[in-house]
Protein backbone atom coordinates (compact mmCIF):
# COMPACT_ATOMS: atom_id res chain seq x y z
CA UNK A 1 144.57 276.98 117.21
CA UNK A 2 144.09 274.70 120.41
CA UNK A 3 142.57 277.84 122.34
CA UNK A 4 140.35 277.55 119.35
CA UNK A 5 139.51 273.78 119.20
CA UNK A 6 139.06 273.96 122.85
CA UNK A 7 136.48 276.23 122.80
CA UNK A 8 134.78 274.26 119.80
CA UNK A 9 134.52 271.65 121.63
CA UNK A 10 133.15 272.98 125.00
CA UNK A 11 130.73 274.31 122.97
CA UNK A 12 129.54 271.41 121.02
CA UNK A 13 129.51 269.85 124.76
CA UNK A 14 127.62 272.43 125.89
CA UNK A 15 125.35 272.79 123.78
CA UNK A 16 124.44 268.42 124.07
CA UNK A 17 123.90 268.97 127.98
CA UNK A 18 121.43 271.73 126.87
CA UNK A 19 119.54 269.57 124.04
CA UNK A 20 119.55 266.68 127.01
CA UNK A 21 118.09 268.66 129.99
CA UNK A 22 115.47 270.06 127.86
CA UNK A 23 114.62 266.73 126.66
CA UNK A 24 114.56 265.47 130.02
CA UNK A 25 112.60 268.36 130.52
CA UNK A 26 110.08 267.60 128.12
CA UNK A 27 109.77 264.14 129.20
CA UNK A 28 108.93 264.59 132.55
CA UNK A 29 106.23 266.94 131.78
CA UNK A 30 102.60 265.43 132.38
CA UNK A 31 100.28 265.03 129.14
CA UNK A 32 97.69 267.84 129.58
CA UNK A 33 95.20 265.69 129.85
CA UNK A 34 94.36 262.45 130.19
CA UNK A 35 92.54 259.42 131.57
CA UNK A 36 92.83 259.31 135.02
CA UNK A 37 89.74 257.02 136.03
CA UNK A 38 88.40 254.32 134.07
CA UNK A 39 86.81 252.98 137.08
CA UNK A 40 85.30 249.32 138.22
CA UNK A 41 81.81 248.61 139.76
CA UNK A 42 83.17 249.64 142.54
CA UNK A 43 84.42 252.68 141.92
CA UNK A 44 80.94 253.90 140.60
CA UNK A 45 79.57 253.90 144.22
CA UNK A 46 82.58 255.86 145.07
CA UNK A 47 81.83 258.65 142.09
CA UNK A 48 78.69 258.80 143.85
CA UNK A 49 79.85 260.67 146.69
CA UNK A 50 81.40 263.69 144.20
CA UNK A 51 78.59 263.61 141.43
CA UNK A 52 74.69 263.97 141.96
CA UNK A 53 73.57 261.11 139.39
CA UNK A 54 70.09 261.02 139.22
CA UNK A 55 68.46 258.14 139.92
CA UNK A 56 67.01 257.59 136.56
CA UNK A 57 70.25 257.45 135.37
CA UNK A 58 71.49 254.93 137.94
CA UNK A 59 68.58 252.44 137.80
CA UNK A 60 68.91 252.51 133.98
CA UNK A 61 72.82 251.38 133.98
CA UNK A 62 71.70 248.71 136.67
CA UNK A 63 68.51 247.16 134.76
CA UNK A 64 69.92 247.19 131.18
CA UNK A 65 73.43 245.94 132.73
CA UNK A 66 75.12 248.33 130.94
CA UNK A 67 78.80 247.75 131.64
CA UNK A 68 81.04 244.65 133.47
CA UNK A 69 82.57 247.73 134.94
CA UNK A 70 81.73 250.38 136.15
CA UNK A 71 80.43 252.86 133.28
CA UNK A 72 82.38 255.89 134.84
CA UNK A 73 85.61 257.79 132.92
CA UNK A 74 87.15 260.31 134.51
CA UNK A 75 89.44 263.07 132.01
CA UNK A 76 91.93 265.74 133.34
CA UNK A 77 91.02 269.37 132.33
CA UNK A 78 92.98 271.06 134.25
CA UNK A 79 94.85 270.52 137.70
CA UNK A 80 91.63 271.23 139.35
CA UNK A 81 89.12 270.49 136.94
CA UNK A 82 87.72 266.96 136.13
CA UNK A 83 85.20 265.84 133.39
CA UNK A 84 83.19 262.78 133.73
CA UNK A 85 81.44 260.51 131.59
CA UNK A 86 78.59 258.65 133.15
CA UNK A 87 76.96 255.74 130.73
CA UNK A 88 73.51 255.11 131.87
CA UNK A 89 71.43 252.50 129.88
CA UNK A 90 72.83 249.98 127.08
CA UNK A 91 69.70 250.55 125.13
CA UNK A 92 68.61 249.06 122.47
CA UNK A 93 71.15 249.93 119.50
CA UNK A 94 72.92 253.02 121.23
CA UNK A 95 73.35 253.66 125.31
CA UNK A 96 72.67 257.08 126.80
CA UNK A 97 75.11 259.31 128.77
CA UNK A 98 75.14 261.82 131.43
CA UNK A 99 78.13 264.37 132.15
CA UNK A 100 79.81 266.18 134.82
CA UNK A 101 82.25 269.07 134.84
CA UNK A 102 83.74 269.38 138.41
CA UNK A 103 85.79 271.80 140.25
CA UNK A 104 88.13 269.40 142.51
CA UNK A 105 88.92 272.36 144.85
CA UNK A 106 85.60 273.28 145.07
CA UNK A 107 83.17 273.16 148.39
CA UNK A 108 80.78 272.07 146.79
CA UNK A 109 80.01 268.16 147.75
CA UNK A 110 78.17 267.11 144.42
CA UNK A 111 78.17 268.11 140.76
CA UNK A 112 75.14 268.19 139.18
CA UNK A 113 75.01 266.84 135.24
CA UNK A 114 75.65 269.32 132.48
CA UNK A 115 72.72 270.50 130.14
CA UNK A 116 72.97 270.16 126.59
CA UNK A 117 71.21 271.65 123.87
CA UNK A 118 69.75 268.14 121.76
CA UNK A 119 68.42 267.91 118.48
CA UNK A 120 66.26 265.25 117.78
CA UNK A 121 63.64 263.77 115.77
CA UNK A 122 60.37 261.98 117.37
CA UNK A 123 58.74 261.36 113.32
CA UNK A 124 61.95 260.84 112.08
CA UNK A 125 61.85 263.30 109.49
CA UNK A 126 61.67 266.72 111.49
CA UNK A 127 64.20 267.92 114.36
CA UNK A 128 63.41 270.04 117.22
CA UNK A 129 65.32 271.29 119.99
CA UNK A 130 65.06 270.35 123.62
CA UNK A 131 67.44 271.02 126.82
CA UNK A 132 68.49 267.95 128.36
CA UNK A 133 71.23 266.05 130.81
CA UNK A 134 70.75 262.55 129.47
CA UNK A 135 72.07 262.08 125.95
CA UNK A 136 71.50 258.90 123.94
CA UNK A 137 73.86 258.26 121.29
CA UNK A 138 77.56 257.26 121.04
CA UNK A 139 79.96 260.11 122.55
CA UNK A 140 83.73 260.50 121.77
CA UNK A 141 85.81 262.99 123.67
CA UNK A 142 88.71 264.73 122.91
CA UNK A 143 89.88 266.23 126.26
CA UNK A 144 93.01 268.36 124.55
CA UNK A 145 89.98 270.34 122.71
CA UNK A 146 87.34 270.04 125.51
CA UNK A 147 85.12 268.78 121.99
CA UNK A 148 82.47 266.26 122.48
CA UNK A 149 80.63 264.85 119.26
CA UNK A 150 77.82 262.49 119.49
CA UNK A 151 76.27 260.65 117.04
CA UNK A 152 72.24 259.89 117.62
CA UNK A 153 71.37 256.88 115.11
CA UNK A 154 67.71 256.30 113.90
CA UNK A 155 68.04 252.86 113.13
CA UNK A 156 70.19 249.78 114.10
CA UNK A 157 72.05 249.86 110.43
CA UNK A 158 73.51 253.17 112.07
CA UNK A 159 73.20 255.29 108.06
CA UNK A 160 70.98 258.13 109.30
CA UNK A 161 70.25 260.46 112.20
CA UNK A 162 72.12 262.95 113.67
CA UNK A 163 75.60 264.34 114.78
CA UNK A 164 76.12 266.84 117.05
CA UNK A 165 79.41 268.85 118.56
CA UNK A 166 79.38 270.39 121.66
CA UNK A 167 82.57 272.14 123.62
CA UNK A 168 82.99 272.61 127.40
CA UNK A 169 84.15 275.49 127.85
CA UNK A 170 83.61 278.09 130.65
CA UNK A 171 81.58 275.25 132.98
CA UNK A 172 79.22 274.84 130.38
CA UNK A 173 78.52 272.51 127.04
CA UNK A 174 78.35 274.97 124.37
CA UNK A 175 76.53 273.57 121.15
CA UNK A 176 78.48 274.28 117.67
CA UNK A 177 76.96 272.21 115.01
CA UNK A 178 74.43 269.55 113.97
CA UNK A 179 74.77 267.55 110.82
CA UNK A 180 71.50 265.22 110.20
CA UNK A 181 70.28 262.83 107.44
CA UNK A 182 66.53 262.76 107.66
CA UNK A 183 64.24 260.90 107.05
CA UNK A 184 66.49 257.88 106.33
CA UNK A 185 67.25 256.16 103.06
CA UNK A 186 64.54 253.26 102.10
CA UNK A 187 67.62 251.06 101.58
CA UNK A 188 70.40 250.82 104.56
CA UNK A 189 73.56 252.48 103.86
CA UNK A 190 77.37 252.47 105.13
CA UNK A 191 76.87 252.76 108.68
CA UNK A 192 78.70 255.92 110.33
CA UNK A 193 81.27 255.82 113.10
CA UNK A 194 82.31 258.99 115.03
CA UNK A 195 85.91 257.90 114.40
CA UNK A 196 85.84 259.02 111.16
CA UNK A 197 85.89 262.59 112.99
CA UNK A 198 83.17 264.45 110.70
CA UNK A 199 79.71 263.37 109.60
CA UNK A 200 79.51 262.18 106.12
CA UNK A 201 79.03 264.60 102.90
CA UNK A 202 75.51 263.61 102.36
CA UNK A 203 74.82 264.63 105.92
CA UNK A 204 73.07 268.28 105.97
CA UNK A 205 74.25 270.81 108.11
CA UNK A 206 71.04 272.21 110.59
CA UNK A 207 70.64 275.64 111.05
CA UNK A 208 69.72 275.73 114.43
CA UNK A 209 69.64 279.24 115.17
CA UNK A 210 71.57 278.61 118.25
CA UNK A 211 73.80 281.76 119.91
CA UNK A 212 76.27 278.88 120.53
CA UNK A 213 76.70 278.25 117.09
């Protein structure tokens, strides 16, 4: 019987150092992703020298003062690929964005912004579609899911427009939905927030006849 409740208790031992490395383990591992660059002022001259920011983009974050810092967030994909968000104007009720996928081991000097497929409306009643690397509307990235959703408001109550989710995948932004309420309500309703994580009910998926869809 002590053979026995020796071996019962090296194993109950045994068995805690094994829980406790692989904690350890665990805890030492780095988050797949995460902020790495949430940069100052300064540090936007410096993303300069690794992204090809058009001009249009810069002069807008300069004349509209756009940020106290300095507009740039940098995400994690992988351990050679980095994601940037690059505000460009404050505007008037939402601020507009460009974005940058780039390959860290790369030789290539400068990345140039990604294209997205945008839905918009110019009579705000009707959307059409348009390929562009400026996008004007709130953005919220979740780097786990490389999923980007933007919300494009029509007026400053922020109760109408549209919503669109994109995914980076393969070095590109691939478009998978657009939700829209068009044209708006005469009376302003609950405004929307892209925190909420979906558009609301009312809001009408668009068929947009997109192969990324």
């Amino acid at each position: 019987m002590g053979n026995n409740y020796c071996r019962f208790v090296a194993l109950i031992l045994g068995t805690m150092l094994l829980a406790a490395c692989v904690q350890k383990q665990s805890n030492e591992r780095e988050p797949e992703t995460q902020v790495l660059v949430q940069a100052t002022e300064l540090d936007r001259d410096a993303v300069n020298k690794v992204l090809d920011i058009p001009d249009d983009c810069e002069d807008a974050f300069r004349l509209s003062y756009a940020s106290d810092g300095s507009g740039v967030e940098m995400y994690a994909l992988s351990a050679d690929m980095e994601f940037y968000s690059v505000l460009c104007s404050a505007g008037a009720y939402q601020p507009s964005f460009s974005f940058f996928l780039r390959d860290a081991k790369s030789s290539k000097t400068l990345a140039s912004p990604l294209e997205f497929i945008v839905w918009e409306s110019e009579d705000g009643e009707t959307l059409t579609s348009s390929k562009q690397t400026e996008l004007w509307g709130e953005t919220l990235f979740d780097a786990k899911s490389r999923r980007l959703d933007m919300l494009s408001v029509s007026r400053q109550s922020r109760d109408c427009g549209s919503w669109a989710t994109y995914r980076i995948e393969n070095k590109k932004a691939h478009l998978i939905a657009v939700w829209a309420l068009l044209p708006c309500p005469s009376e302003p309703g609950t405004a929307v927030s892209l925190e909420n994580g979906s558009p609301p009910l009312e809001w009408v998926k668009v068929q947009t006849e997109n192969p990324d869809n």
